[in-house]
Protein backbone atom coordinates (compact mmCIF):
# COMPACT_ATOMS: atom_id res chain seq x y z
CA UNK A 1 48.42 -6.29 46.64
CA UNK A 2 49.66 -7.46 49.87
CA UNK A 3 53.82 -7.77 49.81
CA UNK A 4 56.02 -9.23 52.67
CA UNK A 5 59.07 -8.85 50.60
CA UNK A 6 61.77 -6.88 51.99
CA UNK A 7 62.93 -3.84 50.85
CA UNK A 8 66.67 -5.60 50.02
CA UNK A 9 64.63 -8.54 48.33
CA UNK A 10 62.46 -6.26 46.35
CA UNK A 11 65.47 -4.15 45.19
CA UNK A 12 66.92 -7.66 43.95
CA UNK A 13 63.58 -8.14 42.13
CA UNK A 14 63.84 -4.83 40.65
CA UNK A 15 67.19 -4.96 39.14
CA UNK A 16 67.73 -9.01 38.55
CA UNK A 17 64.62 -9.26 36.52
CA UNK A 18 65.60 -6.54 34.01
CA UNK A 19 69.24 -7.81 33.89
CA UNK A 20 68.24 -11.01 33.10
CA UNK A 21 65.25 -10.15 30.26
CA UNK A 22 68.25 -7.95 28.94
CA UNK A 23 70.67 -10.88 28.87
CA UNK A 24 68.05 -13.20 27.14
CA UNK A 25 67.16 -10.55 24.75
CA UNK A 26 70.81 -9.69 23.68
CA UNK A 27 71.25 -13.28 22.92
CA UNK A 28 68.14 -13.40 20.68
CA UNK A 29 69.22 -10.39 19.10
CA UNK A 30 72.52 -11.95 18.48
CA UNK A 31 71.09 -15.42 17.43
CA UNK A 32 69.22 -13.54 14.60
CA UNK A 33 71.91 -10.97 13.68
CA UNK A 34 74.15 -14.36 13.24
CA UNK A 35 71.13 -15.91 10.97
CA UNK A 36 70.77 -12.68 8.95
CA UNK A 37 74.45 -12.46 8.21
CA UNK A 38 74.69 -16.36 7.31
CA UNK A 39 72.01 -15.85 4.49
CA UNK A 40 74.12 -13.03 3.42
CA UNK A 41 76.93 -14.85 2.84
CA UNK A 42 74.93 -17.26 1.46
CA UNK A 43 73.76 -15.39 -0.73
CA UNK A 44 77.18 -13.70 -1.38
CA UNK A 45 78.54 -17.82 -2.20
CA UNK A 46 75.69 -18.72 -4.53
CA UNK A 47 76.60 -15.54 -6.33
CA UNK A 48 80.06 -16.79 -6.66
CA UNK A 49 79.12 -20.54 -8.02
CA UNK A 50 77.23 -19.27 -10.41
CA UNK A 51 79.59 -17.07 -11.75
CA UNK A 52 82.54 -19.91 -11.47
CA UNK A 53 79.85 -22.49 -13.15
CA UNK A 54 79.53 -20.34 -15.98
CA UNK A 55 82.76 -19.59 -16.51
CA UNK A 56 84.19 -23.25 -16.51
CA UNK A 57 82.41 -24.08 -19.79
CA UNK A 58 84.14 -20.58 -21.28
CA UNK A 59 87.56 -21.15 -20.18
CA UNK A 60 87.24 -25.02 -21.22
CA UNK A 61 86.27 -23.83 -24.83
CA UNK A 62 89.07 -21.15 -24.57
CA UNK A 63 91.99 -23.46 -23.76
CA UNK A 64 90.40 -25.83 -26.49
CA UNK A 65 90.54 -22.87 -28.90
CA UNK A 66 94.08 -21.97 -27.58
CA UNK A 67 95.20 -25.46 -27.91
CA UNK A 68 93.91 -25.93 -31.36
CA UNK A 69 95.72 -22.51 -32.31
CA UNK A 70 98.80 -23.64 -31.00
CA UNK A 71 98.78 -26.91 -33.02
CA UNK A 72 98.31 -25.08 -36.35
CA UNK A 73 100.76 -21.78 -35.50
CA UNK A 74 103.29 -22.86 -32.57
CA UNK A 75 103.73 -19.61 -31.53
CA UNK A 76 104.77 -18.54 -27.77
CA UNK A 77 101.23 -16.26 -27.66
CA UNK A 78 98.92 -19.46 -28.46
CA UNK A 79 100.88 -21.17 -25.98
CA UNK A 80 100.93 -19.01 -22.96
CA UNK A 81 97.05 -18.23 -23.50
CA UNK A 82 96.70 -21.56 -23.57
CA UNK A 83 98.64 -21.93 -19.94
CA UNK A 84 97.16 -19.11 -18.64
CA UNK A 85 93.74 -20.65 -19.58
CA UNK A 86 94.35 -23.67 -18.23
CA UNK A 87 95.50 -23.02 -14.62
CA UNK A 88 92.75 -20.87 -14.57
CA UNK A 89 90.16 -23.28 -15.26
CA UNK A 90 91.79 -25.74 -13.00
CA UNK A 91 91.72 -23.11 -9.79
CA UNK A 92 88.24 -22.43 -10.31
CA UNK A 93 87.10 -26.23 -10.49
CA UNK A 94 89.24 -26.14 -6.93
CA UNK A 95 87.29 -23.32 -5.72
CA UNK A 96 84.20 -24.85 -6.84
CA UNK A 97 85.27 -27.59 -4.96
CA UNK A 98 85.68 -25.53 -1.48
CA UNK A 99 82.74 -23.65 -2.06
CA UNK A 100 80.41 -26.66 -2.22
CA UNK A 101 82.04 -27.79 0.76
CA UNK A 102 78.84 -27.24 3.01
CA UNK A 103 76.74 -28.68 0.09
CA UNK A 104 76.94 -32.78 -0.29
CA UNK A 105 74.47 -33.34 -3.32
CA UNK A 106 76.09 -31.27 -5.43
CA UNK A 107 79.62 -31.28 -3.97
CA UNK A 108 79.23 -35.18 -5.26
CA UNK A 109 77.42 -33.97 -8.83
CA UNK A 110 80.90 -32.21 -9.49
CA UNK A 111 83.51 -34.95 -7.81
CA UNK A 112 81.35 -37.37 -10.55
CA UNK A 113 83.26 -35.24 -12.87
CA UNK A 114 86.80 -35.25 -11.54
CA UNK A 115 87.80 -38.06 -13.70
CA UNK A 116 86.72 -36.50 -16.92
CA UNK A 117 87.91 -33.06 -15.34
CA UNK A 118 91.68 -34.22 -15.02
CA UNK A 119 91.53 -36.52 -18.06
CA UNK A 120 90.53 -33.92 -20.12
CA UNK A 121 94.10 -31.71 -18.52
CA UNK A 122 96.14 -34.61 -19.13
CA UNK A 123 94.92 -34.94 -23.01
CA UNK A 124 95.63 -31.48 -23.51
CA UNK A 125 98.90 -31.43 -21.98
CA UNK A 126 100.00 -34.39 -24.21
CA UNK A 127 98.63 -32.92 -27.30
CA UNK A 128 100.64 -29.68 -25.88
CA UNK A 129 103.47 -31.97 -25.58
CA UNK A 130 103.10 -33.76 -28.86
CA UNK A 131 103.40 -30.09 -30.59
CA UNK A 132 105.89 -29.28 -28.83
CA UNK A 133 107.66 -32.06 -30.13
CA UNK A 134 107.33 -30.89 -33.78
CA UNK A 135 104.11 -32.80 -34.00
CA UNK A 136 102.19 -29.60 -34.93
CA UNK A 137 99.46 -30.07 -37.52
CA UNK A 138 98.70 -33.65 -36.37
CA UNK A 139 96.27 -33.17 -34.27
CA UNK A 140 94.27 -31.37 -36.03
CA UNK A 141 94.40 -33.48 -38.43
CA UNK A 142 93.36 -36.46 -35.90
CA UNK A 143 89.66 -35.95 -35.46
CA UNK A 144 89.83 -38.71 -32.82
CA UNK A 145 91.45 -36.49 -30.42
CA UNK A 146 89.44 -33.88 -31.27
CA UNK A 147 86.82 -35.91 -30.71
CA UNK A 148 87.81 -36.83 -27.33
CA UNK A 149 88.46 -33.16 -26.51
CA UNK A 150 85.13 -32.37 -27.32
CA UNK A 151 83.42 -34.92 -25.62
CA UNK A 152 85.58 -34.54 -22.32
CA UNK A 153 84.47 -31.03 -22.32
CA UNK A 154 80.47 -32.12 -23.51
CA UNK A 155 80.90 -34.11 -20.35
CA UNK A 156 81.82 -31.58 -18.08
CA UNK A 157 79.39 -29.05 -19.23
CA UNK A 158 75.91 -31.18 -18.49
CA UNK A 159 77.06 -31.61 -14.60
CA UNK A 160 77.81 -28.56 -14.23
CA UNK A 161 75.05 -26.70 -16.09
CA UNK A 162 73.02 -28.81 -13.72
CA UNK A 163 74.58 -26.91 -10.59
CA UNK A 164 74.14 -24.17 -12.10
CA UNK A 165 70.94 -24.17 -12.56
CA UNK A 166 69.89 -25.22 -8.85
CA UNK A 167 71.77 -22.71 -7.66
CA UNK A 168 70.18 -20.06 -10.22
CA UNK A 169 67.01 -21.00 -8.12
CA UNK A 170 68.58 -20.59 -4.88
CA UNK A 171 70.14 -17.12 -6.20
CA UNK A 172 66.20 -16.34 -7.00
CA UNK A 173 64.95 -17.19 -3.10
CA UNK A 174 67.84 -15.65 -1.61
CA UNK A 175 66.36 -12.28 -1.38
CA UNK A 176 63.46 -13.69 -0.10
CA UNK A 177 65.17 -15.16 2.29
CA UNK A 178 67.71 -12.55 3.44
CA UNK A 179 64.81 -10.23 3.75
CA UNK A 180 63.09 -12.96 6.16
CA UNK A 181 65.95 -12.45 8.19
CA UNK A 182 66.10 -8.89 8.60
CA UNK A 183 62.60 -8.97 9.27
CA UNK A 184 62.71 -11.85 12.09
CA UNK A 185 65.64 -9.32 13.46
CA UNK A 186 63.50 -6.56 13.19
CA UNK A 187 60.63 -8.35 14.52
CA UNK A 188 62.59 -9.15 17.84
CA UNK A 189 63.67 -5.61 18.67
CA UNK A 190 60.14 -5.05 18.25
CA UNK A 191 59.17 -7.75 20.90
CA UNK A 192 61.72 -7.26 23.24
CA UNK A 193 60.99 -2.99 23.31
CA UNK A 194 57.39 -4.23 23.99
CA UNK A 195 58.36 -6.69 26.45
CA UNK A 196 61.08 -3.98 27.93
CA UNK A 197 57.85 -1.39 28.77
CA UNK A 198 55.76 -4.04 29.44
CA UNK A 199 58.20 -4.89 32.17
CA UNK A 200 58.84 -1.60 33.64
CA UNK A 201 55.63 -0.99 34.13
CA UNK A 202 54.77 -4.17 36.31
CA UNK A 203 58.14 -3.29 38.05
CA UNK A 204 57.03 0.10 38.51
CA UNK A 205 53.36 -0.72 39.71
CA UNK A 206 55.00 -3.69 42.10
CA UNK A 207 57.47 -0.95 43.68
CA UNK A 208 54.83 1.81 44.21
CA UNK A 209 52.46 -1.15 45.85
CA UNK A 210 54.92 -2.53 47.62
CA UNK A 211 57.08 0.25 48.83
CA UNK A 212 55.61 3.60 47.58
CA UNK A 213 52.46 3.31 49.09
CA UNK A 214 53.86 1.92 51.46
CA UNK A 215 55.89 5.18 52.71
CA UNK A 216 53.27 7.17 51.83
CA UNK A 217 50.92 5.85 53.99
CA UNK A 218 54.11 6.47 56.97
CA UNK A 219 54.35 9.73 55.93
CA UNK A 220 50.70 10.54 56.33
CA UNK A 221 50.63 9.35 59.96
CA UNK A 222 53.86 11.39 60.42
CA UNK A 223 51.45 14.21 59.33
CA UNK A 224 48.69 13.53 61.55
CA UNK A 225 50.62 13.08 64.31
CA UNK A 226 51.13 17.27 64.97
CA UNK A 227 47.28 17.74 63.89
CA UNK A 228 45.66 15.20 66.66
CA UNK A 229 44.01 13.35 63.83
CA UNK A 230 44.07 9.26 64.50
CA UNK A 231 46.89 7.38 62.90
CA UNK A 232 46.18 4.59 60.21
CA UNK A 233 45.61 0.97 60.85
CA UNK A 234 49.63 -0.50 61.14
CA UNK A 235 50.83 -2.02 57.71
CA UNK A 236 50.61 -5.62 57.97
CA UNK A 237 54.00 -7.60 56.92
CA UNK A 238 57.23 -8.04 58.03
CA UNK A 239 59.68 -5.88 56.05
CA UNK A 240 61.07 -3.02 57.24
CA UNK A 241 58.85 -0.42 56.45
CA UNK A 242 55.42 -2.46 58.13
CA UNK A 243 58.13 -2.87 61.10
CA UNK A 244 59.14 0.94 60.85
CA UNK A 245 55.27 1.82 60.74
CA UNK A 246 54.90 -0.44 64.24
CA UNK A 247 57.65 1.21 65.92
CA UNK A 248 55.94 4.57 64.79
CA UNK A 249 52.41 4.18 66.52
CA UNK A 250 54.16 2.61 69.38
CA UNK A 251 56.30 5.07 69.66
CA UNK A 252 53.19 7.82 69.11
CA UNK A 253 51.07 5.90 71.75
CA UNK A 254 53.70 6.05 73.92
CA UNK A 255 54.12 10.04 73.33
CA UNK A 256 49.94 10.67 73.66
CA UNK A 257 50.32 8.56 77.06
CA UNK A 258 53.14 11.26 78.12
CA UNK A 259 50.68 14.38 76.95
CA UNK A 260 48.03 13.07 78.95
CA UNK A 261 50.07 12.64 81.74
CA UNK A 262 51.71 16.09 80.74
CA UNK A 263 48.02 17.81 80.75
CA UNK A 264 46.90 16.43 84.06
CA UNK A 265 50.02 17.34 85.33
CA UNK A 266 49.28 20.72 84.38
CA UNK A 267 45.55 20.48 84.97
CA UNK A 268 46.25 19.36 88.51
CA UNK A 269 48.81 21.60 89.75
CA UNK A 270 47.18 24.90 87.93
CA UNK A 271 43.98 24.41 89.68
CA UNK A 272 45.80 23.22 93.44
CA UNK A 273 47.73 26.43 92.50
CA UNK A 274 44.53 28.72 91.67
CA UNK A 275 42.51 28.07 94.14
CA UNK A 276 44.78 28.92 96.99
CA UNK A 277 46.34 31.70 95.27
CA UNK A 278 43.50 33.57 94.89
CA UNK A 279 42.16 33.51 98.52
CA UNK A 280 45.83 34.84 99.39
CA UNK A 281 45.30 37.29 96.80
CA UNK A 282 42.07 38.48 98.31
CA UNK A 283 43.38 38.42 101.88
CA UNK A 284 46.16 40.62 100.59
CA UNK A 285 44.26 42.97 99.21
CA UNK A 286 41.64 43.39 102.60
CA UNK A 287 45.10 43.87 104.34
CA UNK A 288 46.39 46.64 102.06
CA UNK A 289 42.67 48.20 102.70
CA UNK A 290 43.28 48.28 106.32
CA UNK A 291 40.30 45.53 107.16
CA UNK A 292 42.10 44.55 109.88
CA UNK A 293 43.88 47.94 110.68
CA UNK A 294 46.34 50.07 109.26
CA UNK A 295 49.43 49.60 107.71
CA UNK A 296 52.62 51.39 108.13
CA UNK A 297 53.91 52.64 104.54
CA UNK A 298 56.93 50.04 104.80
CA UNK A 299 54.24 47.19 105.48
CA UNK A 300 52.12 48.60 102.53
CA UNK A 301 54.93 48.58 100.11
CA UNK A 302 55.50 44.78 101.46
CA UNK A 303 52.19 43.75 100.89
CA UNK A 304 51.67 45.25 97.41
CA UNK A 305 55.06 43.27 95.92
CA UNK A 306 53.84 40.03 97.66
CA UNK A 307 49.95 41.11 95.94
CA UNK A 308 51.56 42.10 92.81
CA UNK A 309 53.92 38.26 93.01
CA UNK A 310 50.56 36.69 93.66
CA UNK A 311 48.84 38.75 90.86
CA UNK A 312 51.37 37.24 88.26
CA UNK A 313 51.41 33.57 89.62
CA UNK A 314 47.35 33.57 89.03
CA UNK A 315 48.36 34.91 85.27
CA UNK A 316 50.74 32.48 84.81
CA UNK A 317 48.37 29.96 86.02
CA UNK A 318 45.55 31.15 83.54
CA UNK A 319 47.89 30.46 80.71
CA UNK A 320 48.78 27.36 81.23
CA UNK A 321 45.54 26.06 81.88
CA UNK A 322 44.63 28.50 78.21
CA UNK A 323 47.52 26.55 77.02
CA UNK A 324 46.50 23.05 77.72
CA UNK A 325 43.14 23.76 76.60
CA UNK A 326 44.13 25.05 72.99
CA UNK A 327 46.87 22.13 72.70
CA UNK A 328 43.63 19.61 73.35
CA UNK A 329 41.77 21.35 71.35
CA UNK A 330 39.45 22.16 74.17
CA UNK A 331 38.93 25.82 74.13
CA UNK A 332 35.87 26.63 72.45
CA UNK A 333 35.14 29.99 70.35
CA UNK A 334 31.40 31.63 70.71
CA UNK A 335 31.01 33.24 67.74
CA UNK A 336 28.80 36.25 67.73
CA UNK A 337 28.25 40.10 66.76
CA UNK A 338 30.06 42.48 69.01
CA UNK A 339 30.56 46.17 68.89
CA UNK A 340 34.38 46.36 68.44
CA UNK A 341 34.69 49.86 70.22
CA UNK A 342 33.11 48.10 73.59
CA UNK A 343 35.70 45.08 72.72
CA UNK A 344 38.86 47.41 72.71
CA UNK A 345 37.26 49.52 75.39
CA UNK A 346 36.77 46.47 77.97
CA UNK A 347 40.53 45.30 77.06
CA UNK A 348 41.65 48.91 77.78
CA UNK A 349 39.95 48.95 80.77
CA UNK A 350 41.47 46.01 82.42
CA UNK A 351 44.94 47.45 81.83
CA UNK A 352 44.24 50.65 83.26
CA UNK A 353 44.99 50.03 86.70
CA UNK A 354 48.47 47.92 85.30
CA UNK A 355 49.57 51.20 82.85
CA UNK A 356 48.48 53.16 85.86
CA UNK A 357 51.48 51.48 87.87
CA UNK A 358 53.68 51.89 84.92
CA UNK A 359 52.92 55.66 84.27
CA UNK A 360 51.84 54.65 80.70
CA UNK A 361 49.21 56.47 79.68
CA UNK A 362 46.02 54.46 77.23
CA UNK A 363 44.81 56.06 74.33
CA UNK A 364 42.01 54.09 72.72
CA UNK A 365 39.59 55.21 69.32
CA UNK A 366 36.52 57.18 69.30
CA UNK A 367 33.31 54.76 70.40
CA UNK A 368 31.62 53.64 67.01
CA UNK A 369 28.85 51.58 66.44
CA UNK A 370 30.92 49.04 63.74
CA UNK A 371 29.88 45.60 64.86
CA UNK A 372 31.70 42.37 63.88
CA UNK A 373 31.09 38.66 64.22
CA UNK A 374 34.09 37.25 66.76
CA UNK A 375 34.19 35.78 69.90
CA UNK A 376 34.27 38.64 72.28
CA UNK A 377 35.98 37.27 75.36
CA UNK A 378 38.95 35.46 73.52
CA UNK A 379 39.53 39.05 71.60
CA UNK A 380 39.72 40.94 74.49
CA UNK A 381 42.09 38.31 76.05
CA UNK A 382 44.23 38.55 72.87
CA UNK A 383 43.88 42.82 73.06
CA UNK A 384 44.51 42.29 76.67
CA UNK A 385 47.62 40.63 76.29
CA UNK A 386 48.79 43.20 73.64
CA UNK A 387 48.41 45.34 75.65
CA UNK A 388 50.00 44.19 78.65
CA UNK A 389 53.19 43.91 76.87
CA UNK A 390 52.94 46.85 75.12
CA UNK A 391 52.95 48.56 78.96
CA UNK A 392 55.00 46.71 80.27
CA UNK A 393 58.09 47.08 77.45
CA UNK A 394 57.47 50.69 77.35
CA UNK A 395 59.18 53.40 79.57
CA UNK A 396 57.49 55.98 81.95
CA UNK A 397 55.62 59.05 80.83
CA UNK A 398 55.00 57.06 77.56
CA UNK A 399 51.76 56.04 75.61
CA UNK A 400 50.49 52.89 74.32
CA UNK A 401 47.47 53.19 71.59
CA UNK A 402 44.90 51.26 70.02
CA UNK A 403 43.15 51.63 66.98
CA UNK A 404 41.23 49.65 64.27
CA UNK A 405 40.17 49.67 61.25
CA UNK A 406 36.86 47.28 59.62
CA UNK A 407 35.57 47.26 55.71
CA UNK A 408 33.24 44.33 54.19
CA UNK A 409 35.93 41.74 54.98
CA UNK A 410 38.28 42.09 57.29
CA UNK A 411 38.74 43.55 61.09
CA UNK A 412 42.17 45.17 60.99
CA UNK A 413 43.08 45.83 65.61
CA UNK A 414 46.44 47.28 66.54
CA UNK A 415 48.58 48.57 69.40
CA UNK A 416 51.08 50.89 68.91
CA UNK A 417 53.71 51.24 71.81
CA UNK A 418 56.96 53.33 72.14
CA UNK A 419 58.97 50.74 73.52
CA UNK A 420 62.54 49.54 73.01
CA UNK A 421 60.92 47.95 69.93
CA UNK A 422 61.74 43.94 68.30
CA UNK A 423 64.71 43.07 66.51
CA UNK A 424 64.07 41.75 63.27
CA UNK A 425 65.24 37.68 63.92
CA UNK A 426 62.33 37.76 66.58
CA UNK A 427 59.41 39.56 65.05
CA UNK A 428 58.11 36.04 63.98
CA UNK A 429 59.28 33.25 66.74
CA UNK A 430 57.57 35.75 69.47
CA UNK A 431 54.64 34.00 68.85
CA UNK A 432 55.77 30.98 69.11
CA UNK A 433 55.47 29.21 72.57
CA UNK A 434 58.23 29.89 75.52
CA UNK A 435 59.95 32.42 73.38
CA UNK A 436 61.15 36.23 74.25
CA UNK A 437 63.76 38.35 72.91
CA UNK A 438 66.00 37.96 75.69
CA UNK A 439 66.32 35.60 78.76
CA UNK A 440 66.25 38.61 80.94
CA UNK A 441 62.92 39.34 80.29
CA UNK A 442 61.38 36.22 82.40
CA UNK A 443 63.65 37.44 85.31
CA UNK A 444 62.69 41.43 84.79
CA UNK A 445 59.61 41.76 83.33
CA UNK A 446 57.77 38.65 84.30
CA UNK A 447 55.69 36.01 82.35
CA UNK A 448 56.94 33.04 80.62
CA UNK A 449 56.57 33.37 76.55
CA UNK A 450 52.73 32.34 76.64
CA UNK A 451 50.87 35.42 75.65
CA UNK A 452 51.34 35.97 72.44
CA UNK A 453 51.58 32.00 71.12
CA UNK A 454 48.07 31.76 72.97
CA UNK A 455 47.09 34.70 70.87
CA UNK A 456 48.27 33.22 68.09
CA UNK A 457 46.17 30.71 68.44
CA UNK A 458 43.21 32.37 69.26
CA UNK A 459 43.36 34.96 66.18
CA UNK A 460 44.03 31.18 64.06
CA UNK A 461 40.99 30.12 64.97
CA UNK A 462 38.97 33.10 64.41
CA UNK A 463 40.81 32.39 60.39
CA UNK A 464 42.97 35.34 60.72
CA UNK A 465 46.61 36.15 60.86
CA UNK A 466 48.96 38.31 63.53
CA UNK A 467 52.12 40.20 63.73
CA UNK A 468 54.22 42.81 64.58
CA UNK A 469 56.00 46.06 62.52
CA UNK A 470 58.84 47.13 64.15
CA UNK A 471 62.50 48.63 64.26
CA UNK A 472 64.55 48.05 67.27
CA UNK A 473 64.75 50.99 69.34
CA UNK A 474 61.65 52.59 67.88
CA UNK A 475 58.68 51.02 69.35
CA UNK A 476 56.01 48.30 68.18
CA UNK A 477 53.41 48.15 66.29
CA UNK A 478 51.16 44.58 66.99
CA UNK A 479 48.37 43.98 64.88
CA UNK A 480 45.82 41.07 63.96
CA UNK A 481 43.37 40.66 61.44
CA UNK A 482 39.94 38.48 61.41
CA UNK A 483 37.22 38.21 59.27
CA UNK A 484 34.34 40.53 59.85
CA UNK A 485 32.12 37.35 59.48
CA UNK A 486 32.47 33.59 60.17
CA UNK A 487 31.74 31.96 57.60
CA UNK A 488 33.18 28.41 58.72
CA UNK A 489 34.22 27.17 62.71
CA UNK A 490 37.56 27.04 63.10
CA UNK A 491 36.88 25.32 66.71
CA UNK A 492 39.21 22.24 65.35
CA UNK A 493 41.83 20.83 67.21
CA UNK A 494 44.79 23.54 66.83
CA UNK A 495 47.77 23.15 68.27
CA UNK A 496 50.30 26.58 69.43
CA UNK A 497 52.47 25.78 66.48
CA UNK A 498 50.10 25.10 63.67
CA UNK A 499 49.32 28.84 63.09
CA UNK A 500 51.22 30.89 60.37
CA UNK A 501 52.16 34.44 61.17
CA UNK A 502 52.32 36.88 58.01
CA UNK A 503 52.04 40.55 57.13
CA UNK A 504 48.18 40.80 56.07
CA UNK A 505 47.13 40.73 52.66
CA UNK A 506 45.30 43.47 50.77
């Protein structure tokens, strides 16, 4: 899914549309909560009519029964019964009254019997009057008021009964319907969890489209870039990671323009420097042999430091041109078997003549037949340059060694020097490119910090590892380890820092 929303936009989308879902949810939540609770009290109201409709008809009959009481025995008990009957029968018509409120039909049913309701008081309160007058006996023995008692309270019953029973029904479907409620309540906390996940899941898919991948596909040409492997295609859009991603293959296409510049540069002015150099070495060397007479011992000792200056400038030269060519990628391994005694042997013997001049004496293993699959010249470079540093750290009169060992798997070379030795903090970035353990050593001992990173390199892509045991102050010990067969190329473009350096593994 293509997206050309910016990352503030998106991050808008990503928190509005779950704020708002939440808002509408909450007040659909509420709107049924609010239902739920209205057929409660619903139900909670119904429950109280029918208990006031039923007890009108009692407390009629009781003030009746009071009343008639009174008339035959005016005592104070009949009487305040009577009262007491009386106002409460009259509050609870009044509360009927409220509670039908909200109900028309039969809020009118019982004002249809408000006449009848307060004639009915005032008969009883004259009767209550007339005994209390000394009229006690009379009206019992009046069957019209009696009569008209009754029938006042026959009146009010059949009205009533009637809301009571409609509201007998409603007390029947009010379970029903509370449990409706609870269920529609129940029902939307159901929806809105499903809609919730639902949600976060397109929000989650739309941010890993949109922005995830997105970086991810930055961060893999960030990881190319080191490796020499082509970038991606640029993201197309125009937020700020597609404009990011532009700015990051410019920015790379300007740095592979500066590395080819960089490698010509190096290209040009190692072989303009090679060439020359070495017919000045050569016509140093016929001059130190006397081909065009002899020297005097002052003029001897002149020559051999400007042969010996030359001698390193040609090294140097070789490894930059070694370094340019592993950095491209273009330095190609010959894999093949080789008898690893020759191997060391060959190394050894093109640092005699430098140990020689250093009064370090070679010691190198026993000739054995042990073959291995490697290629030969770019070990012997890598023993060479062991071995050149070995002599060239270590003091007069001393020894530098070599030895190896070689099972089924692995081809185990080291040199073992008796040096001034490497501190701990630099037994790893040695290998890395331009480094030594102290600035002096350009100036004293020569070189420039190639030798061991192209070594490095070289062991890397033979698939094995190299390093160096050591205590300051008590000599070296480098070693590196390949396998004794190739079983994949490893000629893939390697850069000087891609190589790991380790202690090998049993």
């Amino acid at each position: 899914m293509r997206v050309n929303l910016k990352i503030t936009q998106m991050g808008f989308i990503l928190v509005g549309i779950p704020l708002v879902f939440e808002l509408v949810f909450v007040g659909i939540l509420a709107y049924r909560m609010q239902q739920a609770e209205i057929e409660i009290k619903k139900q909670a109201a119904t429950k109280q009519i029918l208990f006031i409709t039923g007890s009108l008809g009692i407390l009629a009959g009781q003030a009746a029964g009071y009343l008639a009481g009174y008339s035959r025995m005016p005592s104070r008990y009949f009487r305040t019964r009577y009262r007491s009957t009386v106002k409460q029968w009259s509050e609870r018509y009044h509360e009927l009254e409220i509670l039908l409120a909200d109900d028309p039909k039969h809020l009118k049913i019982l004002n249809d019997t408000k006449p009848s309701f307060l004639k009915g008081i005032r008969l009883m309160g004259q009767i209550e009057e007339s005994i209390d007058n000394g009229g006690e006996g009379k009206v019992v023995n009046n069957p019209m008021q009696l009569l008209d008692v009754k029938n006042l309270i026959d009146s009010l019953s059949d009205p009533v009964g009637l809301i009571m029973t409609d509201y007998i029904k409603l007390a029947e479907e009010g379970p029903k319907r509370e449990d409706k409620a609870k269920e529609q309540v129940m029902y939307t906390i159901a929806v809105g969890v499903a809609v919730n996940i639902i949600l976060a899941i397109f929000l989650a898919n739309l941010f890993t489209t949109g922005i995830g991948k997105r970086v991810k596909r930055v961060q893999e040409n960030i990881r190319r870039v080191p490796k020499g492997i082509p970038l991606n295609k640029p993201l197309e859009g125009t937020d700020e990671i597609a404009q990011l991603d532009t700015f990051f293959h410019s920015m790379v296409d300007e740095l592979e323009e500066a590395r080819k510049m960089q490698r010509y540069l190096i290209a040009m002015v190692s072989h303009d420097l090679r060439s020359p150099l070495t017919t000045v070495s050569g016509l140093l060397t016929l001059l130190n042999a006397g081909a065009w007479g002899e020297l005097t011992d002052e003029a001897q000792q002149k020559v051999g430091t400007a042969e010996a200056d030359i001698h390193r400038l040609i090294a140097l030269t070789n490894d930059l041109l070694d370094t340019e060519r592993l950095a491209s990628g273009k330095l190609e391994l010959t894999f093949g078997d080789a008898t690893i005694s020759e191997a060391i042997h060959e190394a050894v013997e093109s640092v005699r003549t430098f140990a020689d001049q250093h009064h370090v004496k070679l010691e190198e293993p026993e000739a054995s037949e042990q073959t291995a699959e490697f290629d030969k010249d770019r070990i012997v470079q890598v023993m060479v340059n062991l071995l050149s540093n070995a002599v060239k750290y270590s003091p007069a009169d001393s020894s530098v060694s070599v030895g190896f060992e070689c099972d089924r798997q692995w081809l185990h070379i080291w040199i073992q020097d008796q040096g001034r030795g490497v501190p701990a903090d630099f037994q790893t970035i040695i290998f890395e490119k331009f480094q030594q353990v102290t600035e002096s050593d350009a100036r004293e001992k020569g070189g420039k910090g190639l030798g061991l990173s192209i070594c490095k390199t070289i062991v890397v892509q033979h698939g094995g590892t190299i390093g160096v045991e050591s205590e300051n102050g008590s000599g070296s010990k480098f070693w590196f380890r390949i396998p004794v067969k190739q079983r994949q190329s490893f000629n893939h473009v390697i850069s000087l820092s891609d190589s790991k350096v380790g202690v090998p593994k049993s």
